[in-house]
PDB file of N, CA and C in Angstrom:
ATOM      1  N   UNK A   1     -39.345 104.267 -11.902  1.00  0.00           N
ATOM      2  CA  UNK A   1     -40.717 103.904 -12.215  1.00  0.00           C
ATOM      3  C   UNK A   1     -41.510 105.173 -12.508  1.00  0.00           C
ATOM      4  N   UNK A   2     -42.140 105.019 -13.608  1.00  0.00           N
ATOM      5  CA  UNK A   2     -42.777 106.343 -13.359  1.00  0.00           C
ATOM      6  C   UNK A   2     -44.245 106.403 -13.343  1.00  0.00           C
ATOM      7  N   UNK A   3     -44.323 107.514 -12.386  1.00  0.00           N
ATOM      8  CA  UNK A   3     -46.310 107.887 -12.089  1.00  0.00           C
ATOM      9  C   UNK A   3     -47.305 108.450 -12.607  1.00  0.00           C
ATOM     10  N   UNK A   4     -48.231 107.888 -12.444  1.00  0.00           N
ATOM     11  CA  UNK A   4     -49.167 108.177 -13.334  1.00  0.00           C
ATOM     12  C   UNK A   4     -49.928 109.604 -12.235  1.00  0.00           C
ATOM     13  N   UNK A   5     -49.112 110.086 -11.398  1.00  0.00           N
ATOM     14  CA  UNK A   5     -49.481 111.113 -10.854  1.00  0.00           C
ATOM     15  C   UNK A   5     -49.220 112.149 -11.032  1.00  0.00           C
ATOM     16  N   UNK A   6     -49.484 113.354 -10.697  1.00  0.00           N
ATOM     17  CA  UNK A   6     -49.332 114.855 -11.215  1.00  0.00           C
ATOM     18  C   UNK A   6     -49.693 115.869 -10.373  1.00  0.00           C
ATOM     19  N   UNK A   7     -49.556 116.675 -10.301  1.00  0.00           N
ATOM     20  CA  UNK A   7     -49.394 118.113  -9.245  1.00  0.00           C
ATOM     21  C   UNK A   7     -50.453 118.503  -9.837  1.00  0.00           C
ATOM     22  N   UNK A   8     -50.865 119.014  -8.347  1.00  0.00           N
ATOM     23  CA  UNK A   8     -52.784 119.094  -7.728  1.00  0.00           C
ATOM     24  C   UNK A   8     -53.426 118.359  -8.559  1.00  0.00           C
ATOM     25  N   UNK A   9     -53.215 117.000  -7.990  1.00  0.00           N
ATOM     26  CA  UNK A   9     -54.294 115.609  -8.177  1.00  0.00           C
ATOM     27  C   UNK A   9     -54.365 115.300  -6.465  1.00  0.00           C
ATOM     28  N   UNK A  10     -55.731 115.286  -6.057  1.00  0.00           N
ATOM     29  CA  UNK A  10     -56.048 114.692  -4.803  1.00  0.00           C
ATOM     30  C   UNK A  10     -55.846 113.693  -4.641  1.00  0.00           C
ATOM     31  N   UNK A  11     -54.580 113.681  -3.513  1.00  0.00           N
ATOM     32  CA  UNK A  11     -54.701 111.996  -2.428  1.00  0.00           C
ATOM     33  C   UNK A  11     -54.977 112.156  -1.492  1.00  0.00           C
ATOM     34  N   UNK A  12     -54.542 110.750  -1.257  1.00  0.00           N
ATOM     35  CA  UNK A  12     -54.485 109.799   0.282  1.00  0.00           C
ATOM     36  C   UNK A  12     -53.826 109.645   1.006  1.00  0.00           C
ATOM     37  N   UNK A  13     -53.256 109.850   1.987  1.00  0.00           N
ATOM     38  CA  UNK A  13     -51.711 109.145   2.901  1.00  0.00           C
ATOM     39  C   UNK A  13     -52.735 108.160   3.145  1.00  0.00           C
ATOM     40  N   UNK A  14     -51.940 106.846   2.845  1.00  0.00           N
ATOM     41  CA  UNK A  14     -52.271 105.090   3.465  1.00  0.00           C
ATOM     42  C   UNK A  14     -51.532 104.850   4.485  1.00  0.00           C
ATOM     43  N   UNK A  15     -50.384 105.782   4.946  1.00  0.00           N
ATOM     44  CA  UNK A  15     -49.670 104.861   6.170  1.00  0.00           C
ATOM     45  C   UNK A  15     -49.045 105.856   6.902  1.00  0.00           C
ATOM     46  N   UNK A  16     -48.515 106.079   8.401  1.00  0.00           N
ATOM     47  CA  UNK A  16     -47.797 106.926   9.116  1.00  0.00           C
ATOM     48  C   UNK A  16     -49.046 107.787   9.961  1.00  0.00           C
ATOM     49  N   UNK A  17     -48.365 108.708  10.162  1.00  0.00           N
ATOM     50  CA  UNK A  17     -48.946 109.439  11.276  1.00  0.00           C
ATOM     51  C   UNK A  17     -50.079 110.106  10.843  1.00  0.00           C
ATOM     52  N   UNK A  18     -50.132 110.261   9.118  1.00  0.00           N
ATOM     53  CA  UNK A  18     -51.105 111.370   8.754  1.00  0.00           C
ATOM     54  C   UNK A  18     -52.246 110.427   7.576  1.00  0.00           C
ATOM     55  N   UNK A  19     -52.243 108.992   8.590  1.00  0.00           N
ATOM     56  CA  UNK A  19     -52.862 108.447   7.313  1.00  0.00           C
ATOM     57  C   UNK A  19     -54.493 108.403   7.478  1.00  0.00           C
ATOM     58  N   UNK A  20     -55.228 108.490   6.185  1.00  0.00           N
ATOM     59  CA  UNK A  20     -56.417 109.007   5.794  1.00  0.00           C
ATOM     60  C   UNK A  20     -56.600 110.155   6.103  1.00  0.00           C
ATOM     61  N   UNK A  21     -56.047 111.562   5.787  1.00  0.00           N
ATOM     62  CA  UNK A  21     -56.181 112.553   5.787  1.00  0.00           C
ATOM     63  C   UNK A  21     -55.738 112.880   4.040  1.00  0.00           C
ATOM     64  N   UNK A  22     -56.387 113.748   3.400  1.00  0.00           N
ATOM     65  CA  UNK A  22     -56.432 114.060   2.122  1.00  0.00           C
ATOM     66  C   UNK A  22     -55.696 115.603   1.927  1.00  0.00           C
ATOM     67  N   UNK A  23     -54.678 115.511   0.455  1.00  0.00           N
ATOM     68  CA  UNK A  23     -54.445 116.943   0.592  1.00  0.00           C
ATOM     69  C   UNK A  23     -54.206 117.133  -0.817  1.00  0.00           C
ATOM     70  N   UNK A  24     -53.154 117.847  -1.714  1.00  0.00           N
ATOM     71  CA  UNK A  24     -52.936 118.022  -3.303  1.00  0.00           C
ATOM     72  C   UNK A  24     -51.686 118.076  -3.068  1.00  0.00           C
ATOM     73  N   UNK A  25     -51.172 117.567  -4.361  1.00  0.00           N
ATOM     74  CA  UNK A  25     -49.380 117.437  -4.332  1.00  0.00           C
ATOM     75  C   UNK A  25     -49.436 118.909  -4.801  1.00  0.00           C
ATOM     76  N   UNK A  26     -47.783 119.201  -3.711  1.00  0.00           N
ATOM     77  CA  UNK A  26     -47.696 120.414  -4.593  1.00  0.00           C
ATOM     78  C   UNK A  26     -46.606 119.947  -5.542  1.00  0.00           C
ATOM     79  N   UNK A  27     -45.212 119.462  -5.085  1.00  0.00           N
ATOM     80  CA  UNK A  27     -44.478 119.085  -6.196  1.00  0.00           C
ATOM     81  C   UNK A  27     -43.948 117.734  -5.734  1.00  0.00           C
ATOM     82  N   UNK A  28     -43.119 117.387  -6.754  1.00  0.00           N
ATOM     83  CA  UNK A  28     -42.477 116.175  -6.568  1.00  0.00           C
ATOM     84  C   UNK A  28     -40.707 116.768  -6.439  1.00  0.00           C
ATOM     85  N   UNK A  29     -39.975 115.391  -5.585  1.00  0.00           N
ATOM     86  CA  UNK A  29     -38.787 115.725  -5.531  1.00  0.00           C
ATOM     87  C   UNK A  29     -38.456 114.388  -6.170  1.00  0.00           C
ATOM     88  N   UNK A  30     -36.948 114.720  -6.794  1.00  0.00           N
ATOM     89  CA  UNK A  30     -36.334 113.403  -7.248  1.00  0.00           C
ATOM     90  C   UNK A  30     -37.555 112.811  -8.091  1.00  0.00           C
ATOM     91  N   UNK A  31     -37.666 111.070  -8.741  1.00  0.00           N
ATOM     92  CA  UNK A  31     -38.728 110.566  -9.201  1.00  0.00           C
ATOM     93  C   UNK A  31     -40.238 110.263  -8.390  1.00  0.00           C
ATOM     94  N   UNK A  32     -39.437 109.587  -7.003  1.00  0.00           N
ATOM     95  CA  UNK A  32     -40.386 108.718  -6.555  1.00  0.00           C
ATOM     96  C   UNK A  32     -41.095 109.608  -5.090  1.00  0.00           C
ATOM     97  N   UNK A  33     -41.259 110.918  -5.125  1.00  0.00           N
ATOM     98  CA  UNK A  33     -41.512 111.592  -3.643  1.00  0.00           C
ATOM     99  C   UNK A  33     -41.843 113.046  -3.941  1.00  0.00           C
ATOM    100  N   UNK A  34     -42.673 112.988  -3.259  1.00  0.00           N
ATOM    101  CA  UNK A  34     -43.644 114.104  -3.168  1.00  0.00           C
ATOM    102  C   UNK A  34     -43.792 115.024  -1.898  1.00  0.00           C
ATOM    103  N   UNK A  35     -44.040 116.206  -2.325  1.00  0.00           N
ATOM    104  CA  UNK A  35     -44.975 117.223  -0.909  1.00  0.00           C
ATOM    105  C   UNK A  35     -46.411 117.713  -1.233  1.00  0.00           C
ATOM    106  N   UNK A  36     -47.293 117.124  -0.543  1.00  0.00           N
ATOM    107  CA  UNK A  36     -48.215 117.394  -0.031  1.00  0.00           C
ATOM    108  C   UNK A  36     -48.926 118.100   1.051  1.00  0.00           C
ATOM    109  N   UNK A  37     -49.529 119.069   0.101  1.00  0.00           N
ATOM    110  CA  UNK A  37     -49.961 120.392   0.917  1.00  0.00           C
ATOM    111  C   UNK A  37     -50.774 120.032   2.332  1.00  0.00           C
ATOM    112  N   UNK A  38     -50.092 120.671   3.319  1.00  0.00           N
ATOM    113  CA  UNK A  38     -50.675 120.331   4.521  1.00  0.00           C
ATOM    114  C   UNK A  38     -50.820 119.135   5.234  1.00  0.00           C
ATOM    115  N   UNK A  39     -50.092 118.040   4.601  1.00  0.00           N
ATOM    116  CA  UNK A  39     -49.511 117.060   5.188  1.00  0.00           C
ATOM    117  C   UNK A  39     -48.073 116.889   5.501  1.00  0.00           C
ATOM    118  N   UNK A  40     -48.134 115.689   6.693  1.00  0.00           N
ATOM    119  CA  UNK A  40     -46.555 115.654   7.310  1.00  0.00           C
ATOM    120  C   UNK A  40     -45.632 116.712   7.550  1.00  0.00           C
ATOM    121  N   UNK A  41     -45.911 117.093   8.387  1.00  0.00           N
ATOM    122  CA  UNK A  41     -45.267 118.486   8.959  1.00  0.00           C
ATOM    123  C   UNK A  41     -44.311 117.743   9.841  1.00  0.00           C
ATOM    124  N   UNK A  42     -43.136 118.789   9.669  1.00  0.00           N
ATOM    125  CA  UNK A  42     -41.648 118.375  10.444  1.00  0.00           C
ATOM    126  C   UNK A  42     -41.651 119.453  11.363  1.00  0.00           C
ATOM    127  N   UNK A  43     -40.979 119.240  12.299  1.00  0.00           N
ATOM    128  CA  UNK A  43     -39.688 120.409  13.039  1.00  0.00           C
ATOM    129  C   UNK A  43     -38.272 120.443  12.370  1.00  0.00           C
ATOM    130  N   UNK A  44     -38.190 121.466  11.710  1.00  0.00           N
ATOM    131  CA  UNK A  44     -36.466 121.631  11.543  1.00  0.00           C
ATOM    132  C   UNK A  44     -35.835 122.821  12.590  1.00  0.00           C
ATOM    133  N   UNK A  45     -34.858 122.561  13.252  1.00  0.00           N
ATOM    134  CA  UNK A  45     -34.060 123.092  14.005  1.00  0.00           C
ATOM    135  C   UNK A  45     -32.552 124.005  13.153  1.00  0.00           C
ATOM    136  N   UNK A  46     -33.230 125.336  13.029  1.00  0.00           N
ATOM    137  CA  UNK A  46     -32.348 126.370  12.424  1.00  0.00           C
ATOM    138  C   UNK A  46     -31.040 126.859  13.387  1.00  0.00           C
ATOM    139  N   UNK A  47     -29.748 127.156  13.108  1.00  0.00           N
ATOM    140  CA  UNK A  47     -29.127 128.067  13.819  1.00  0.00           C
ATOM    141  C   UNK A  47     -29.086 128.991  13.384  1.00  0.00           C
ATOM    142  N   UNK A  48     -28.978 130.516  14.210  1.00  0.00           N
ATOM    143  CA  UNK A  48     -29.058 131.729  13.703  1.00  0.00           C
ATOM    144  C   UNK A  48     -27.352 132.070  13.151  1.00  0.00           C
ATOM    145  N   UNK A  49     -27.838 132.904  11.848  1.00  0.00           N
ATOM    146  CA  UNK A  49     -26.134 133.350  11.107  1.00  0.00           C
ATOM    147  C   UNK A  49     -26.569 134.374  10.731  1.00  0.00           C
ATOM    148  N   UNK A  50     -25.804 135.673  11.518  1.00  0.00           N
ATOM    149  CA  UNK A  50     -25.911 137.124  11.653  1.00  0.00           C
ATOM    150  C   UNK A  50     -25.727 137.794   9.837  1.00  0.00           C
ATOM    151  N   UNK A  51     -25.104 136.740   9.411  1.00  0.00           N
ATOM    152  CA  UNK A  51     -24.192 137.487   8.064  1.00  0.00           C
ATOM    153  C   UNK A  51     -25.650 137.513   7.258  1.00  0.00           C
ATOM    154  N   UNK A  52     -26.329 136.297   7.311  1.00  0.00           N
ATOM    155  CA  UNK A  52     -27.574 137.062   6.960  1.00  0.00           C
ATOM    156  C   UNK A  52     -28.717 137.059   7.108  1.00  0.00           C
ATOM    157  N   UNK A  53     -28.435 138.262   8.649  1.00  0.00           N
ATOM    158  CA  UNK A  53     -29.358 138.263   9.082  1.00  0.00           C
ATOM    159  C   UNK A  53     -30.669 137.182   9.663  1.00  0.00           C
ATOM    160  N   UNK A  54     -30.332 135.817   9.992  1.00  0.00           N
ATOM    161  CA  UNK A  54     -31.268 135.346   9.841  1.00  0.00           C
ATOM    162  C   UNK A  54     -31.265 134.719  11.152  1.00  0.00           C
ATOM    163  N   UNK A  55     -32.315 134.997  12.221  1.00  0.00           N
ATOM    164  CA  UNK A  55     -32.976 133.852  13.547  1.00  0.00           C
ATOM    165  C   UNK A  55     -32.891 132.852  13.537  1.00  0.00           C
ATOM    166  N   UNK A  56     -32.442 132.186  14.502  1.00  0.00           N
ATOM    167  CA  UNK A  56     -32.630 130.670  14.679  1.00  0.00           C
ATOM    168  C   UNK A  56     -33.479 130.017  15.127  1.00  0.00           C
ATOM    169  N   UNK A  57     -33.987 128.890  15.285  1.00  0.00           N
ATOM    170  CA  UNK A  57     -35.018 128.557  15.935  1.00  0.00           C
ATOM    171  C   UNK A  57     -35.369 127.503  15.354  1.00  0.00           C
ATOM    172  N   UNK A  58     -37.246 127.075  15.430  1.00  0.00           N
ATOM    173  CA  UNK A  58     -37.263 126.063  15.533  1.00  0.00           C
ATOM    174  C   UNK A  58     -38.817 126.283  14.314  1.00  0.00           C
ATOM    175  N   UNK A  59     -38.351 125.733  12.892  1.00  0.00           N
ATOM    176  CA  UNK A  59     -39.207 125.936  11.690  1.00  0.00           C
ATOM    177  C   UNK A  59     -40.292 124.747  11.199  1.00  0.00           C
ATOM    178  N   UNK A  60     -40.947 125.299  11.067  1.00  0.00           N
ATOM    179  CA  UNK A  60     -42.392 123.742  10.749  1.00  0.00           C
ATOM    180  C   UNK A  60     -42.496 123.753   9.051  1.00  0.00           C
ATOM    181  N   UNK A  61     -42.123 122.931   8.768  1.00  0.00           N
ATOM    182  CA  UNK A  61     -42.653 122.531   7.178  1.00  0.00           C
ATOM    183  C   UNK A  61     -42.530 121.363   6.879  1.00  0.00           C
ATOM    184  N   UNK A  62     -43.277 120.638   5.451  1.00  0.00           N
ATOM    185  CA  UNK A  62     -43.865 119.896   5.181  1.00  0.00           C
ATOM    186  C   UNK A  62     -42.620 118.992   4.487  1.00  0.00           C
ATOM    187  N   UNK A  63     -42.789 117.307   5.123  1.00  0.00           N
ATOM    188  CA  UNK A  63     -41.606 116.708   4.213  1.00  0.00           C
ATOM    189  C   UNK A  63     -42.446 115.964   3.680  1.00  0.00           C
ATOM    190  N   UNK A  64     -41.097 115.383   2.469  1.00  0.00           N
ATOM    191  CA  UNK A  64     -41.868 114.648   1.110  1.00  0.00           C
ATOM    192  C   UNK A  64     -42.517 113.233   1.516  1.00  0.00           C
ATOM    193  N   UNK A  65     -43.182 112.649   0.911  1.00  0.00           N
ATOM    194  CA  UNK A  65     -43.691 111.157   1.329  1.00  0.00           C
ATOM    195  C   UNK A  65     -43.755 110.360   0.033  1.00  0.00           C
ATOM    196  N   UNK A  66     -43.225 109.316  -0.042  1.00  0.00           N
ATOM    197  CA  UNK A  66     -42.667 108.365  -0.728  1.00  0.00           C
ATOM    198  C   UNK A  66     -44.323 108.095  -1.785  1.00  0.00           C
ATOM    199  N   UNK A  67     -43.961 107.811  -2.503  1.00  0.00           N
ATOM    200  CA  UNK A  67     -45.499 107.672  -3.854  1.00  0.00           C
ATOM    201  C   UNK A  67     -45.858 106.672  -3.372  1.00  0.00           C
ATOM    202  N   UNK A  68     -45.133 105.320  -3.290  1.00  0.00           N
ATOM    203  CA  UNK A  68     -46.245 103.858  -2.306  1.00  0.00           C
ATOM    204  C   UNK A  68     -47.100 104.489  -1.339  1.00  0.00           C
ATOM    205  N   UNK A  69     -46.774 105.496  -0.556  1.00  0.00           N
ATOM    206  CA  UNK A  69     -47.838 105.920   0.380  1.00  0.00           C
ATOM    207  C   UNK A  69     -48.515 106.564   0.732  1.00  0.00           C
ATOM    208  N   UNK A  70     -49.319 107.308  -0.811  1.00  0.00           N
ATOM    209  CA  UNK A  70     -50.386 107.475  -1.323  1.00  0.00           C
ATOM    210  C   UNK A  70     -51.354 106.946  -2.074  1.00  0.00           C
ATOM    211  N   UNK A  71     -52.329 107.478  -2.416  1.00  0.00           N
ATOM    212  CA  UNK A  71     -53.332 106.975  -3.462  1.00  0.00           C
ATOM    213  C   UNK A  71     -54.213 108.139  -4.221  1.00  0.00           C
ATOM    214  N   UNK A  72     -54.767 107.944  -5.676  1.00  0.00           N
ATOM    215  CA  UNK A  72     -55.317 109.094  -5.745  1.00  0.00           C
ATOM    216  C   UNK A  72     -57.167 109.187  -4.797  1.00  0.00           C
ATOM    217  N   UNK A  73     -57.340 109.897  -5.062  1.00  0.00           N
ATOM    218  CA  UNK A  73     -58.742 110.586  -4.394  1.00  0.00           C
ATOM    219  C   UNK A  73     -59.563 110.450  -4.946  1.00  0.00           C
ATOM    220  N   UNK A  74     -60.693 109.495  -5.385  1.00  0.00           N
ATOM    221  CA  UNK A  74     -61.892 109.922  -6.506  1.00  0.00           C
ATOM    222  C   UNK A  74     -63.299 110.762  -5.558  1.00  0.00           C
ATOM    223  N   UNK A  75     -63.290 111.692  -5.606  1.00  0.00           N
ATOM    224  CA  UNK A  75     -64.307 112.534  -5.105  1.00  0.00           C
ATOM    225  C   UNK A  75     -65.922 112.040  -5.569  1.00  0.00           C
ATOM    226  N   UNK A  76     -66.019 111.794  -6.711  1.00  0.00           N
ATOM    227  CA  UNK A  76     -67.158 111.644  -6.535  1.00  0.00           C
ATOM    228  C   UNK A  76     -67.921 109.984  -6.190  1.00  0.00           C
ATOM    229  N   UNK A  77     -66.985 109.527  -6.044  1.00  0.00           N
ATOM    230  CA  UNK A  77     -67.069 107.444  -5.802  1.00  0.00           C
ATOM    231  C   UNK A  77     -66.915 108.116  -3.462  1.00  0.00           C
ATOM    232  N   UNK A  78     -65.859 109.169  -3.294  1.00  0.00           N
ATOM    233  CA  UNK A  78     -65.457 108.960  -1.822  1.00  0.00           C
ATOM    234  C   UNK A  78     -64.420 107.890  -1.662  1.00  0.00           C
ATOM    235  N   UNK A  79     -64.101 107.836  -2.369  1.00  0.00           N
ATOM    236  CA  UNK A  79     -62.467 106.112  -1.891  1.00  0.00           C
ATOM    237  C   UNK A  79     -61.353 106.314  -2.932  1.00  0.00           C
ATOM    238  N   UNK A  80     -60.320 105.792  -2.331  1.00  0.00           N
ATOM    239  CA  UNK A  80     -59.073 105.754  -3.253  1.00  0.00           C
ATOM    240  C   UNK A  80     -59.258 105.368  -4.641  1.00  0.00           C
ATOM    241  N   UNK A  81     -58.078 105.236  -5.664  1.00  0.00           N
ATOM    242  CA  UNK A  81     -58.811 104.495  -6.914  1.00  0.00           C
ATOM    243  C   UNK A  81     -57.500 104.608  -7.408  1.00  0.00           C
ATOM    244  N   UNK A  82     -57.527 103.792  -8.870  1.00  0.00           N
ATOM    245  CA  UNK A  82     -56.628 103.983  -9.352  1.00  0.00           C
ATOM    246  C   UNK A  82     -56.747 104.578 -11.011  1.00  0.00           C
ATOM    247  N   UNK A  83     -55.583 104.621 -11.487  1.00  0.00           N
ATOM    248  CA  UNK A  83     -55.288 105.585 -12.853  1.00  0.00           C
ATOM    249  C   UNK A  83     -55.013 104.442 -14.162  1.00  0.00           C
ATOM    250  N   UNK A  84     -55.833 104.575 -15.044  1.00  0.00           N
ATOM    251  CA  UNK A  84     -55.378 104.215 -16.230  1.00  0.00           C
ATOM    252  C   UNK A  84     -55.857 105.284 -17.178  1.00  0.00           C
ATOM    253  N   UNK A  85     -54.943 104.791 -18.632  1.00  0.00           N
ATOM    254  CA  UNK A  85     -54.702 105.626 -19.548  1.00  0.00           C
ATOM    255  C   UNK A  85     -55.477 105.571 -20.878  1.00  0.00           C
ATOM    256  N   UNK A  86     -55.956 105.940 -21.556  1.00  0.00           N
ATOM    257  CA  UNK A  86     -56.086 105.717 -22.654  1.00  0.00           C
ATOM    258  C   UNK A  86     -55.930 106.516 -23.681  1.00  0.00           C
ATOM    259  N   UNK A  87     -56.130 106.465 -24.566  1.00  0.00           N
ATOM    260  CA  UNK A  87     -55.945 107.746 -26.288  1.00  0.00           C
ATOM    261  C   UNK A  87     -57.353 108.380 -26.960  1.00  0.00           C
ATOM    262  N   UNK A  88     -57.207 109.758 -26.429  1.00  0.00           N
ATOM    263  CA  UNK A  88     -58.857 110.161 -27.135  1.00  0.00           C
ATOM    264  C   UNK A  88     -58.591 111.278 -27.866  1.00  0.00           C
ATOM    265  N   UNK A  89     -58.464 110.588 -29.355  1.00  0.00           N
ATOM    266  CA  UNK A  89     -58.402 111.571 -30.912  1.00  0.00           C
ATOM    267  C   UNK A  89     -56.998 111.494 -30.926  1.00  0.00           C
ATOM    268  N   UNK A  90     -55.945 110.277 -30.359  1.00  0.00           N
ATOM    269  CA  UNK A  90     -54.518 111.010 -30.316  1.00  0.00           C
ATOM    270  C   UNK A  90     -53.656 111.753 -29.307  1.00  0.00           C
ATOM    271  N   UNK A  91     -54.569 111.570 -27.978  1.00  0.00           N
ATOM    272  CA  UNK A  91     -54.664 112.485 -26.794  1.00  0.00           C
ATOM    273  C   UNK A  91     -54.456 111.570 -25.750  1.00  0.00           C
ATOM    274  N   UNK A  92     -53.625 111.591 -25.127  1.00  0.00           N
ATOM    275  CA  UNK A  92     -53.410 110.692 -23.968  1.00  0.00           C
ATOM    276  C   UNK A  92     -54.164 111.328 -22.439  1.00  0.00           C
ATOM    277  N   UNK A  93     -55.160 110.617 -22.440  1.00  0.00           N
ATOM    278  CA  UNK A  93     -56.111 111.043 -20.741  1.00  0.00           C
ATOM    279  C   UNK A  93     -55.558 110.460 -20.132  1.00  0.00           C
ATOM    280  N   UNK A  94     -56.126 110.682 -18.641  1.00  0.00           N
ATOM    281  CA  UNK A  94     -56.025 109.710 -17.366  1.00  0.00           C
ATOM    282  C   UNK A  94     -57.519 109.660 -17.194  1.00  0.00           C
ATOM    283  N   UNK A  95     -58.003 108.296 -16.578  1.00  0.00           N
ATOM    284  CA  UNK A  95     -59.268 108.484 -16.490  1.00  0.00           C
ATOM    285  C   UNK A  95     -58.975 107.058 -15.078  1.00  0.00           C
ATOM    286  N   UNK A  96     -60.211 107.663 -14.354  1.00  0.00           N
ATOM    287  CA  UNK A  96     -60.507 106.520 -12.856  1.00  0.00           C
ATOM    288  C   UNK A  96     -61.061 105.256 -13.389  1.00  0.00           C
ATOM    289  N   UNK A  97     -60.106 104.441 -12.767  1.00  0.00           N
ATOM    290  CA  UNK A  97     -61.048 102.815 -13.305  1.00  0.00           C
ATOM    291  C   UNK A  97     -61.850 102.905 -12.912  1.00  0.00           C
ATOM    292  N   UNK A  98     -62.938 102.578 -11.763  1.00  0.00           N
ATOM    293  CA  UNK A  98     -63.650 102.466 -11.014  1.00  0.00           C
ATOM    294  C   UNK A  98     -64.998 103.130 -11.469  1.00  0.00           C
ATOM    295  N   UNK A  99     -65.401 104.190 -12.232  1.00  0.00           N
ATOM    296  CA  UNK A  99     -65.986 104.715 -13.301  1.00  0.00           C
ATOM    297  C   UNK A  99     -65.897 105.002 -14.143  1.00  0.00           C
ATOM    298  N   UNK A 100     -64.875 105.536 -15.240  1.00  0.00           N
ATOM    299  CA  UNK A 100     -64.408 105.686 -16.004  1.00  0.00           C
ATOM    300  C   UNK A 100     -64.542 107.260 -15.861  1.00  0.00           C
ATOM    301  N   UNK A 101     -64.319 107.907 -15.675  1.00  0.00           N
ATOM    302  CA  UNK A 101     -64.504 109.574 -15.686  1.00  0.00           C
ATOM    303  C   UNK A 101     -62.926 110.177 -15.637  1.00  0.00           C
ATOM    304  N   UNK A 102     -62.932 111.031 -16.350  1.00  0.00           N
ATOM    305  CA  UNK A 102     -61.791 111.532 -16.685  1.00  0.00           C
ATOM    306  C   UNK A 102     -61.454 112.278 -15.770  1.00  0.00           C
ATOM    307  N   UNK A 103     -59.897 112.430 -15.376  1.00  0.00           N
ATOM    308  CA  UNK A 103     -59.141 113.341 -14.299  1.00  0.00           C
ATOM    309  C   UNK A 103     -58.918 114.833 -15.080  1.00  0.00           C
ATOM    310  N   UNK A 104     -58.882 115.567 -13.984  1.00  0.00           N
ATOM    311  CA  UNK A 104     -58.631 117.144 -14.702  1.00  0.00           C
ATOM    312  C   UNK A 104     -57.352 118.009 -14.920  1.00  0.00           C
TER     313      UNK A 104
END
């Protein structure tokens, strides 16, 4: 399926531990999943391997979250919204239903 979303467009988490907190995709993995900056933070559990050089322990970073469980951000409305498309001069926009104002 593909999204009408894009790296650093403001969302939403709608569901889980980090939901209604807002952040910017940084990228997408695979089609359908994303990382979002400063959301959903993991523990990964490293072992240390001398060959190179590297500590083991216990590392915090951000896992991906599935595209159903977001939304984009309209800043100036304050609420989720959604994306449609249209053609201007030949030019494919994204613009917010909800006002019509174009995404950047």
């Amino acid at each position: 399926m593909k999204s009408k979303l894009r790296c650093n467009d403001e969302v939403m988490i709608l569901v889980g531990k980090d939901k209604g907190k807002k952040g910017i995709i940084k990228y997408f993995i695979k089609k359908n999943f994303v990382v979002v900056k400063g959301i959903n933070f993991i523990k990964k559990h490293s072992k240390p391997n001398p060959a190179i050089s590297h500590k083991g322990g216990i590392i915090t970073k951000e896992a991906a979250i599935h595209i159903s469980n977001i939304a984009i951000f309209n800043s100036k409305t304050n609420k989720i919204d959604k994306i449609k498309i249209k053609y201007l001069k030949g030019i494919k926009k994204r613009f917010f239903k909800s006002n019509n104002e174009i995404l950047k």
